[in-house]
C-alpha atoms as a PDB file:
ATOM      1  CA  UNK A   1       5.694   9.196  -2.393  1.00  0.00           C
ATOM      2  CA  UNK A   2       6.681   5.560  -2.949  1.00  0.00           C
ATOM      3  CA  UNK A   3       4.424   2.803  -2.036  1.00  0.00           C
ATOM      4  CA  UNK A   4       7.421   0.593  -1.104  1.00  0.00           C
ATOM      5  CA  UNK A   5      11.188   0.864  -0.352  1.00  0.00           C
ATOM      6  CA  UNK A   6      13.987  -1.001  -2.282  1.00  0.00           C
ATOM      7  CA  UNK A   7      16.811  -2.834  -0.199  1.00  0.00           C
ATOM      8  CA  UNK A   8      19.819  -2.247  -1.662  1.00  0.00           C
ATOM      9  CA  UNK A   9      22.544  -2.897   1.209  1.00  0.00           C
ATOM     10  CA  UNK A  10      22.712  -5.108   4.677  1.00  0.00           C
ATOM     11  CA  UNK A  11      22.751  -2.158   6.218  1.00  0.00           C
ATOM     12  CA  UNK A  12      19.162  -1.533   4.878  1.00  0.00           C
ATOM     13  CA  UNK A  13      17.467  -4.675   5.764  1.00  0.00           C
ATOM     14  CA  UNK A  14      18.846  -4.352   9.466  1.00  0.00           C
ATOM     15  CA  UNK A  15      17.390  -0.934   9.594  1.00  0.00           C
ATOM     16  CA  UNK A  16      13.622  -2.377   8.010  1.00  0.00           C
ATOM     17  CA  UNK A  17      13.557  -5.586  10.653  1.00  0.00           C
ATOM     18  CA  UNK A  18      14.744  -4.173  13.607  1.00  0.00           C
ATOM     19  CA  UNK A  19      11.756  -1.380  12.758  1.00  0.00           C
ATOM     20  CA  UNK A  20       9.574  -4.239  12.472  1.00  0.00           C
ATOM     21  CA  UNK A  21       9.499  -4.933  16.022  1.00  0.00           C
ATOM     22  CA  UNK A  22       7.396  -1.597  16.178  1.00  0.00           C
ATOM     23  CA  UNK A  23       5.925  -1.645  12.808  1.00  0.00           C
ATOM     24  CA  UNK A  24       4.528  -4.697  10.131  1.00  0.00           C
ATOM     25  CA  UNK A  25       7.538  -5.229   7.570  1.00  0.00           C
ATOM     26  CA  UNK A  26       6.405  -6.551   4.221  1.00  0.00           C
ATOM     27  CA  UNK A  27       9.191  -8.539   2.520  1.00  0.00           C
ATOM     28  CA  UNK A  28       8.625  -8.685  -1.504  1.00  0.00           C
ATOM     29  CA  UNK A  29      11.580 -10.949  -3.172  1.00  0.00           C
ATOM     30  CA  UNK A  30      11.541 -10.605  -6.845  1.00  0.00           C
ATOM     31  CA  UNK A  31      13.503 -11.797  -9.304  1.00  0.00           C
ATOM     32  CA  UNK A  32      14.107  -9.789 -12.795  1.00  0.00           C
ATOM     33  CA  UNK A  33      14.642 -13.182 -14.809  1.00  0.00           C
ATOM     34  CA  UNK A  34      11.699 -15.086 -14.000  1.00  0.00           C
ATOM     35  CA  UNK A  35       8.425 -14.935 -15.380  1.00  0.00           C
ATOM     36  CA  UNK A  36       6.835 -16.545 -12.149  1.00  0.00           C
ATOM     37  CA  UNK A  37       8.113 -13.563 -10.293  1.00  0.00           C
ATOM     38  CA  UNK A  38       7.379 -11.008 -12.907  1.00  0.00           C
ATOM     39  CA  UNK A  39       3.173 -12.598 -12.113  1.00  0.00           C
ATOM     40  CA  UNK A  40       3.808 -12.005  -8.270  1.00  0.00           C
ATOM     41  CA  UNK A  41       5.303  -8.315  -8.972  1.00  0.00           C
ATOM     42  CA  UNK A  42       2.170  -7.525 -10.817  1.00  0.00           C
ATOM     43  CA  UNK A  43       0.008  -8.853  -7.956  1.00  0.00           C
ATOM     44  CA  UNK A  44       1.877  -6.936  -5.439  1.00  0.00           C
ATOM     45  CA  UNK A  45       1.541  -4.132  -7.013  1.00  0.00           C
ATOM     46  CA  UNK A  46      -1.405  -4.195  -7.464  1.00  0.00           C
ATOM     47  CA  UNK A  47      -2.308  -4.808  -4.011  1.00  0.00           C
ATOM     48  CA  UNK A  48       0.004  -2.017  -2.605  1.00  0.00           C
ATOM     49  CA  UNK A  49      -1.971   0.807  -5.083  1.00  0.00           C
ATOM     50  CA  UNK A  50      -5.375  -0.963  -2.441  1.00  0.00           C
ATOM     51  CA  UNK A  51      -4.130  -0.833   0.683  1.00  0.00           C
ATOM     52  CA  UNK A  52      -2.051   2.110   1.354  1.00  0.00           C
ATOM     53  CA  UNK A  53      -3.861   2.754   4.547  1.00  0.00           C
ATOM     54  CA  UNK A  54      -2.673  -0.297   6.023  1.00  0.00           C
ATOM     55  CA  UNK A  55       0.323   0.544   8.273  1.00  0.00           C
ATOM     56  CA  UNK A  56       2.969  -1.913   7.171  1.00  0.00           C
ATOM     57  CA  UNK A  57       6.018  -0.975   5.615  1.00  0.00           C
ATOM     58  CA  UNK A  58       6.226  -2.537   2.601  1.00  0.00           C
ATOM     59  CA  UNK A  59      10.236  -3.681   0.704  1.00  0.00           C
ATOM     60  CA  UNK A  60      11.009  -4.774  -1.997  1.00  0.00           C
ATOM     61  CA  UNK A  61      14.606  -6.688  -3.044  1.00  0.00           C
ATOM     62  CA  UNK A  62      15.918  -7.947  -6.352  1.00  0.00           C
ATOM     63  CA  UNK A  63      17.291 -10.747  -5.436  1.00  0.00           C
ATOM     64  CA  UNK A  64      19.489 -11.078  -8.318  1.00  0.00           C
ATOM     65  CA  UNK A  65      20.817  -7.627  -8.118  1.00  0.00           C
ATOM     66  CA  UNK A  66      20.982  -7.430  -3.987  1.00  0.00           C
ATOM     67  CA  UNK A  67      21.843 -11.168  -3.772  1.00  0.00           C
ATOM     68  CA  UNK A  68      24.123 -10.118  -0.232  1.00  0.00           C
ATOM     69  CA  UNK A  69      20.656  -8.359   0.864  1.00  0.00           C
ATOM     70  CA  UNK A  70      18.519 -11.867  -0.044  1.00  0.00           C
ATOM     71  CA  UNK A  71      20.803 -14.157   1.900  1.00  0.00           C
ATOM     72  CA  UNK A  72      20.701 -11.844   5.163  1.00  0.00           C
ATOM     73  CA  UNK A  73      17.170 -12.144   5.135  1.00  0.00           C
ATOM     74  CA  UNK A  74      17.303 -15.758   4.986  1.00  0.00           C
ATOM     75  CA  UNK A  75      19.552 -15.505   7.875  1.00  0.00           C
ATOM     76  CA  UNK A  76      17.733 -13.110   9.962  1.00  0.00           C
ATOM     77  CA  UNK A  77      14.282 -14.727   9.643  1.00  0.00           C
ATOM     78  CA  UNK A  78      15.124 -18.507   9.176  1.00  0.00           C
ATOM     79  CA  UNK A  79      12.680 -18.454   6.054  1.00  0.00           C
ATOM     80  CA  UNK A  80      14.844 -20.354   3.248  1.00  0.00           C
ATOM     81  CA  UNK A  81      14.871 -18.325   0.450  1.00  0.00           C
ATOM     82  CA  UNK A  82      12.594 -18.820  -2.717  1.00  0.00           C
ATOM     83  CA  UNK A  83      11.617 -16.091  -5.269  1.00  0.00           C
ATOM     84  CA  UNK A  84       9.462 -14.086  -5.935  1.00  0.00           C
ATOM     85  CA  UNK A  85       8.532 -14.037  -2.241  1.00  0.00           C
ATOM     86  CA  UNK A  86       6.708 -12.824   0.209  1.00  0.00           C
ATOM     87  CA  UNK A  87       7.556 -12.419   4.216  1.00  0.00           C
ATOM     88  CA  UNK A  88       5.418 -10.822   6.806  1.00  0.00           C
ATOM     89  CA  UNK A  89       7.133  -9.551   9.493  1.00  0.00           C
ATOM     90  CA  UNK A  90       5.326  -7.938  12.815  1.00  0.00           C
ATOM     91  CA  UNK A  91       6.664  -7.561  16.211  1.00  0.00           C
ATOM     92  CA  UNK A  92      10.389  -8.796  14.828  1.00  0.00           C
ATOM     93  CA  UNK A  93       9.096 -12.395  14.047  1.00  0.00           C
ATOM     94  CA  UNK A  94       7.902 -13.833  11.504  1.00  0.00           C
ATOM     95  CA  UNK A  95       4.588 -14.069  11.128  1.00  0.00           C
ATOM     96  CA  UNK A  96       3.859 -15.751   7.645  1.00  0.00           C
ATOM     97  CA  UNK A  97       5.401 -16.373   4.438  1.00  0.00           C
ATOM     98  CA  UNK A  98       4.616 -17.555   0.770  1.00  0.00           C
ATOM     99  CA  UNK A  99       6.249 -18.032  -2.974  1.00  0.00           C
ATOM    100  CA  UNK A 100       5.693 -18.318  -5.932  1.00  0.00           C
ATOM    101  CA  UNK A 101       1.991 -18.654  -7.627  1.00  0.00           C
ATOM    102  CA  UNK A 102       0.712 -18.712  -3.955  1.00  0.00           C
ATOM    103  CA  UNK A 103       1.692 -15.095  -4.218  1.00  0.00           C
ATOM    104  CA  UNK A 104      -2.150 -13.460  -5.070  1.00  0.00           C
ATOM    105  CA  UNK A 105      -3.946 -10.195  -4.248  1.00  0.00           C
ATOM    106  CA  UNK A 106      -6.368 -12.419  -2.303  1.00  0.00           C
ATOM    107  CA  UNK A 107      -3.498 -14.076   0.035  1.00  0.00           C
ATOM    108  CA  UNK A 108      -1.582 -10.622   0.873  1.00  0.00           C
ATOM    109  CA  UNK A 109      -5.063  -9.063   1.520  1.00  0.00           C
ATOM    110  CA  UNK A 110      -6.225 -11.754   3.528  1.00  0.00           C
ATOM    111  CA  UNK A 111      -2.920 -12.475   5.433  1.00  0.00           C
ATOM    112  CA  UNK A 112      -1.649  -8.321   5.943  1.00  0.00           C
ATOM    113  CA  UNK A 113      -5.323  -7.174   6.579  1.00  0.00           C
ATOM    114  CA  UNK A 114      -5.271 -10.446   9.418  1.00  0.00           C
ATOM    115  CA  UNK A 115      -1.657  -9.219  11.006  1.00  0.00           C
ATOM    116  CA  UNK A 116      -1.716  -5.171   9.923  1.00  0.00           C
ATOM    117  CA  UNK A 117      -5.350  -4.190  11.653  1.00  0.00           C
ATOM    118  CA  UNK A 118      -5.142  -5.426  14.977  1.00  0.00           C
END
């Protein structure tokens, strides 16, 4: 079983947000060119293999690759896009975002153990 989902059409990320209204959405934006990103991967990774109890669903899109995919998230959420990053979603809002090196284990554990356990 896979630890995350990838996005690969529209169609996908309306399916993930509107189930975010009933379930935590994780948002992972990576991009395949950048070495920034390629740090934040590892990270979240690392993080997922930690906390598959957590019930969040957790996505990740290549925002090179699914570039449509990227810029309806922007859309749908209001959060400009950046990448690598990171959206929390819960209850179909928003409920905190990050990029770049502020993409750690120790900020998704503290911020998706804060929104995910209630």
């Amino acid at each position: 079983m896979s630890l995350y989902r990838s996005l690969m059409t529209v169609e996908d990320w309306k399916e993930v947000y509107e189930a975010s209204k009933t379930k935590p959405l994780l948002v992972f934006k990576h991009s395949t060119r950048c070495s920034v990103s390629a740090e934040a991967h590892e990270a979240w990774s690392k993080w997922l293999n930690d906390s598959q109890e957590l019930p969040v669903e957790n996505v990740l899109v290549r925002v090179v690759e699914e570039r449509p995919v990227s810029n309806a998230i922007e859309e749908s959420t209001g959060v400009k896009h950046a990448s690598p990053q990171a959206i929390l979603i819960a209850d179909g809002e928003v409920k905190w975002h990050t990029s770049h090196w502020n993409i750690t284990y120790a900020s998704l554990e503290e911020h998706l153990r804060e929104h995910c356990t209630k």
